[in-house]
Structure formats: C-alpha cells, structure tokens
N, C-alpha and C. Protein backbone atom coordinates (compact mmCIF):
# COMPACT_ATOMS: atom_id res chain seq x y z
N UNK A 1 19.05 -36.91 -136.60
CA UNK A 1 19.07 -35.51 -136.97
C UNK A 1 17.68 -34.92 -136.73
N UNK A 2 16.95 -34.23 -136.34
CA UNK A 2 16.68 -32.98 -135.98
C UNK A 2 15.62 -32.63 -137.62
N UNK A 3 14.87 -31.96 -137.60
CA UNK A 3 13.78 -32.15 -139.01
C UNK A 3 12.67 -31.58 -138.40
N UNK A 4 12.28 -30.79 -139.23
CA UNK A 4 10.89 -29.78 -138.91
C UNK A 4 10.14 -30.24 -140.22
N UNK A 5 9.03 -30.43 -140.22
CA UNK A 5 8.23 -30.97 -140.82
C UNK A 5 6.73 -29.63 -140.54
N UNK A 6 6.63 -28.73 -142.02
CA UNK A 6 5.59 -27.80 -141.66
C UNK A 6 4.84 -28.10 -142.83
N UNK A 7 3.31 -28.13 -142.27
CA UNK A 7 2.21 -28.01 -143.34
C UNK A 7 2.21 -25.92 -143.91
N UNK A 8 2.22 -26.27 -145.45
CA UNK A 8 2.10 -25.02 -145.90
C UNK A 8 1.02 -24.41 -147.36
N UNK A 9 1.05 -23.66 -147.08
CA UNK A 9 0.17 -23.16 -148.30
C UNK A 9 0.59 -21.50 -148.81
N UNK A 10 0.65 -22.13 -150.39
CA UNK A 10 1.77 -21.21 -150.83
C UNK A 10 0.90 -20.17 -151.92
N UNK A 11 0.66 -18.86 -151.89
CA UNK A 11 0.25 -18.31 -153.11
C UNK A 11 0.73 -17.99 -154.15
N UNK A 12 0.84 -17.99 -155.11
CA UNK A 12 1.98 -17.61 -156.08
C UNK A 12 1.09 -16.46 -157.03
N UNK A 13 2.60 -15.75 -157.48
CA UNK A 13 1.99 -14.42 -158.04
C UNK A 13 1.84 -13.79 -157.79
N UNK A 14 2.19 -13.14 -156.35
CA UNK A 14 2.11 -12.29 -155.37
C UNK A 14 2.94 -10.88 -155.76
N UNK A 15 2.39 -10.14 -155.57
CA UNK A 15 3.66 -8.59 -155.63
C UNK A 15 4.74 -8.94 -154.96
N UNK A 16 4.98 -9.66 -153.80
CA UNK A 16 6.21 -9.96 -153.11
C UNK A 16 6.00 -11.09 -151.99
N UNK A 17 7.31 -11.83 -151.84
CA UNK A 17 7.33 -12.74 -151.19
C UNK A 17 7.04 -12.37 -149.73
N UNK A 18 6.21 -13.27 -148.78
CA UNK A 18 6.51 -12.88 -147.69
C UNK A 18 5.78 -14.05 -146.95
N UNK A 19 6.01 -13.96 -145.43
CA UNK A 19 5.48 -14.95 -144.82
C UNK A 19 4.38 -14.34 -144.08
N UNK A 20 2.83 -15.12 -144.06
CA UNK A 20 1.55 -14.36 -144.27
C UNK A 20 1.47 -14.38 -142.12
N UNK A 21 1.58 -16.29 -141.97
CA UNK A 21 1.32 -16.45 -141.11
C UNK A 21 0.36 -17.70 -140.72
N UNK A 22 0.18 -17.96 -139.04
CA UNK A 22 -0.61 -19.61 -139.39
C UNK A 22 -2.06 -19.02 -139.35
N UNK A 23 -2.80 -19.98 -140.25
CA UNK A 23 -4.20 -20.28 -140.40
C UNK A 23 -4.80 -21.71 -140.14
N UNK A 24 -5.09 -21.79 -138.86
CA UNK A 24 -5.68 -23.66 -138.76
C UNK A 24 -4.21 -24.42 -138.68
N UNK A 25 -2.89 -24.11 -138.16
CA UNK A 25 -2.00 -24.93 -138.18
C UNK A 25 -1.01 -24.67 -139.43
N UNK A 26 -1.81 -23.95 -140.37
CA UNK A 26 -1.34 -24.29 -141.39
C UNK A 26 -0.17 -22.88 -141.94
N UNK A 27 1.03 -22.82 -142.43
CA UNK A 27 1.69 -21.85 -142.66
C UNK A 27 1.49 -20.93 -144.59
N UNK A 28 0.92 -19.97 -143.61
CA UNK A 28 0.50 -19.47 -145.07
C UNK A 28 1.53 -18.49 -146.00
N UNK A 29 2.13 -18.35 -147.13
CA UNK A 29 3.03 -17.60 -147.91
C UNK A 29 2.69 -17.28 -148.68
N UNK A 30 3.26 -15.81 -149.00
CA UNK A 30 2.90 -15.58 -150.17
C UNK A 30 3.83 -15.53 -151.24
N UNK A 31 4.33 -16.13 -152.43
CA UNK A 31 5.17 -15.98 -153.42
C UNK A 31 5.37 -15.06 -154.35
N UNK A 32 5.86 -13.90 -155.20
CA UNK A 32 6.35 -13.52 -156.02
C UNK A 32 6.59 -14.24 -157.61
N UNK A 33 7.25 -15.34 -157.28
CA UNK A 33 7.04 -15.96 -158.28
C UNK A 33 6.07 -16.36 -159.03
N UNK A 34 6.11 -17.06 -160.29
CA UNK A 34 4.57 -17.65 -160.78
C UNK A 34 5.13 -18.66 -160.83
N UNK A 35 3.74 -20.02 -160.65
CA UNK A 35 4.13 -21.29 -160.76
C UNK A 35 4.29 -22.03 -161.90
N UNK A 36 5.70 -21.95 -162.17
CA UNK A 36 5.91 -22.28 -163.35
C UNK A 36 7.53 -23.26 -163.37
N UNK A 37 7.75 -24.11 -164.11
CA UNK A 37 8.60 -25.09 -163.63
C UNK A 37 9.86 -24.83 -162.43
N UNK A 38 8.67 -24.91 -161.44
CA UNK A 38 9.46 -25.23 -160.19
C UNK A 38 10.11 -24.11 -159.70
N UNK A 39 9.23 -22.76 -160.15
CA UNK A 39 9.72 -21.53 -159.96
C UNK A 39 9.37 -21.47 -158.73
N UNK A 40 8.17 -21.44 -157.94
CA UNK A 40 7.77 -21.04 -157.43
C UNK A 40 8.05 -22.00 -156.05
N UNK A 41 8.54 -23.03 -156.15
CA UNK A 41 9.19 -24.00 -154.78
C UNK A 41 10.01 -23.85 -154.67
N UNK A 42 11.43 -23.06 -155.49
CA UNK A 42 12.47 -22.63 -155.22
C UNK A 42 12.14 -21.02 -154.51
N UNK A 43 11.25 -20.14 -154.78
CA UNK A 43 11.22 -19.24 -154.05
C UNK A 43 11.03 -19.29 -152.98
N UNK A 44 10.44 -20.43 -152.08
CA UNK A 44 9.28 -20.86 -151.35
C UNK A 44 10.84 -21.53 -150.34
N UNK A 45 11.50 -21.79 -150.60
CA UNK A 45 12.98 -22.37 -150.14
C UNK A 45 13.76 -21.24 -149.98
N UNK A 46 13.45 -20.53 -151.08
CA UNK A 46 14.62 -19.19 -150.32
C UNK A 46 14.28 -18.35 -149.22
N UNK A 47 12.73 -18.16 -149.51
CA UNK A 47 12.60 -17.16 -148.34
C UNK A 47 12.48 -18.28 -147.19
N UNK A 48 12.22 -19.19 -147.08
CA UNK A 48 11.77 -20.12 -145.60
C UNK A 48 13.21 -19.88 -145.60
N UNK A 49 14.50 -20.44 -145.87
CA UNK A 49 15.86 -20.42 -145.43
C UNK A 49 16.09 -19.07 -144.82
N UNK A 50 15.86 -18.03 -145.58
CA UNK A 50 15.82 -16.68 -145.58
C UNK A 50 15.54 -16.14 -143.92
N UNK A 51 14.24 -16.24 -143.76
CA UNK A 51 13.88 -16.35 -142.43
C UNK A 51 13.89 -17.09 -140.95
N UNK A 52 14.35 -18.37 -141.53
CA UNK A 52 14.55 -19.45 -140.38
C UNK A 52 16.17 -18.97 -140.33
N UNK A 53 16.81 -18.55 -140.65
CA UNK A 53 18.18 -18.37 -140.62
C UNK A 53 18.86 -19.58 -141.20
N UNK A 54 18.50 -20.07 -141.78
CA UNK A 54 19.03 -21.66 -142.08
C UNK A 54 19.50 -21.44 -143.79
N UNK A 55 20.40 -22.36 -143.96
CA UNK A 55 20.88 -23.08 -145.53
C UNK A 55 19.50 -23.09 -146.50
N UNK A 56 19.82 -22.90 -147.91
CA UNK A 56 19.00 -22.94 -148.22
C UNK A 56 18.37 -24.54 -148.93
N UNK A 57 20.13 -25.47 -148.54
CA UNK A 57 19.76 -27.31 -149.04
C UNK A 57 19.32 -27.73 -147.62
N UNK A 58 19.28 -26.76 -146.43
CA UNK A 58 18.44 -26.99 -145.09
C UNK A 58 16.98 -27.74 -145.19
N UNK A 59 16.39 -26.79 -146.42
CA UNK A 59 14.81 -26.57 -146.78
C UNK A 59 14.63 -27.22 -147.70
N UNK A 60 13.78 -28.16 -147.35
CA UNK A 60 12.88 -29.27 -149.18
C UNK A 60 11.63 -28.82 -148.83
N UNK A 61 11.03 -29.65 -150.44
CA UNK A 61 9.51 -29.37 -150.11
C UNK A 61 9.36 -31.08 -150.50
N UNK A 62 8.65 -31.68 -149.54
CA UNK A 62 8.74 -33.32 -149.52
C UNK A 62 7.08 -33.68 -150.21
N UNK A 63 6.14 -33.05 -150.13
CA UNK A 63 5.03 -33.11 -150.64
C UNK A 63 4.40 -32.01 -151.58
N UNK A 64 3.69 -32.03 -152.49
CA UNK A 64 2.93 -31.14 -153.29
C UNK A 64 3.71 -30.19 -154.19
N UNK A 65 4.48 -31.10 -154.69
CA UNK A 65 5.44 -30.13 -155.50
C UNK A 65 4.87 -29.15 -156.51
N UNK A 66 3.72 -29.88 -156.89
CA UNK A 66 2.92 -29.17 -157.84
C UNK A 66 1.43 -28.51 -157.26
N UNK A 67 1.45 -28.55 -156.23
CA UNK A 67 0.39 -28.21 -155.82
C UNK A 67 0.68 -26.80 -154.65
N UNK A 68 -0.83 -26.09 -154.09
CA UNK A 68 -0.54 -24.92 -153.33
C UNK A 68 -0.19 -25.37 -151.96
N UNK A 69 -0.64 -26.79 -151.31
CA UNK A 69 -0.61 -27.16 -150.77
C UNK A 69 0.96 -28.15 -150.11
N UNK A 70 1.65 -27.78 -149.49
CA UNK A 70 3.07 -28.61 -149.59
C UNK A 70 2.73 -28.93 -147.83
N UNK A 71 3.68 -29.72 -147.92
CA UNK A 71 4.99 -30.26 -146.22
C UNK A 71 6.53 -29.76 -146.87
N UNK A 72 6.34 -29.31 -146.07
CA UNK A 72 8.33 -28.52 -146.11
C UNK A 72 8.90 -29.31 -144.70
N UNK A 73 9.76 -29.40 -145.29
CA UNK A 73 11.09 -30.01 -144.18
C UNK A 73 12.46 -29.20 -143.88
N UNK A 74 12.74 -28.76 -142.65
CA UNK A 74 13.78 -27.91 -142.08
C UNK A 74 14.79 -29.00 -141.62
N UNK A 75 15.67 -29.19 -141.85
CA UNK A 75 16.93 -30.34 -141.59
C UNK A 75 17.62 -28.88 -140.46
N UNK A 76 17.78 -29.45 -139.31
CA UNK A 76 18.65 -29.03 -138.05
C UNK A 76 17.34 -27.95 -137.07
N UNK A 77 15.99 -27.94 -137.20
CA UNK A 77 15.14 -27.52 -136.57
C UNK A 77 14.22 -28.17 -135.67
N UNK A 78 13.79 -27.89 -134.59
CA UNK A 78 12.38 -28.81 -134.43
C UNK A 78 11.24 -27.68 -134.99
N UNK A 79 10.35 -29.07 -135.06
CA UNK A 79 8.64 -28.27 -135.38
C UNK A 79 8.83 -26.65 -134.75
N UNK A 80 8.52 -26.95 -133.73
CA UNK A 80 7.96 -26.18 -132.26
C UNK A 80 9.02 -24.20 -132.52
N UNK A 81 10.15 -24.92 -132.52
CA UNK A 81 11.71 -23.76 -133.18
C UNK A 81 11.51 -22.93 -134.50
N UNK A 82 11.02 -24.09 -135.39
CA UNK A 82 10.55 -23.19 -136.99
C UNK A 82 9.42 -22.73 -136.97
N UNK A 83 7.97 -22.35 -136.27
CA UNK A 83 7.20 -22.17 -136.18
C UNK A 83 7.35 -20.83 -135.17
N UNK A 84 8.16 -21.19 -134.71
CA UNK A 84 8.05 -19.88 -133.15
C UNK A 84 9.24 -18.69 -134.11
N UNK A 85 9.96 -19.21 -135.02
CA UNK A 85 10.85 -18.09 -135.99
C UNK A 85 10.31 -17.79 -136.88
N UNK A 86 9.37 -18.37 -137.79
CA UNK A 86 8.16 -17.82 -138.46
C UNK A 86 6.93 -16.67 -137.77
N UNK A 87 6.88 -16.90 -136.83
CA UNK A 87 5.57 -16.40 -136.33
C UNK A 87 5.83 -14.72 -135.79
C-alpha cells in the first residue's frame, strides 16, 4: 500500500485552521484548536484529510503526539502527491 509519510509542524491556537506551507521541508499548520487532550491532532487530521481529498482514518499522526513537531502518514498517497496537493 501506498503511504505518505510528512514531517510537520503544527501551531495551535490559531484564529483558524489552515495550511501555512513548507519551511526547510518541513509542513507548516496552523490549528484553531488548543492543545489539549488530543484536540489539537484531531484537528490537524481533519483539515490534512480536508485538503488532500482523502478519508479522514486515511490520516494518522505516527510521531509527536504531544508535541508541535509530528510525522503524519497519508494511507493511499505518495510523498511527492501529498506535498504537490498541499502546496
């Protein structure tokens, strides 16, 4: 299967969700939510689904659950595909 694997960095607390853009590789967002049990990685899943056109059990966050810093995983994407629909 097919798996996009993106380095991200997430702000939380934001007036509104949105996708900022890359910095150094890295995919920058901004959240709405506050980080607060697991509020803010479920937002972080809706809008990536949101925008990639994809499911939203498409999208995990496989690293930094607690942190600003994550790896998100796209199940049915490549890298190269989720990056070029982000951008």
């Amino acid at each position: 299967m097919v798996e996009a694997r993106i380095a991200v960095r997430v702000r939380p607390g934001a007036a509104r969700s949105e996708v900022v853009g890359l910095e150094n590789g890295v995919l920058v967002v901004r959240i709405a939510a506050p980080p607060v049990a697991g509020a803010a990685n479920e937002a972080l899943r809706e809008l990536l689904a949101h925008t990639l056109g994809v499911a939203k059990s498409a999208v995990r966050v496989l690293q930094g659950q607690r942190s600003r810093r994550k790896v998100v995983a796209i199940a049915g994407l490549t890298t190269e595909a989720a990056l070029a629909r982000l951008s």
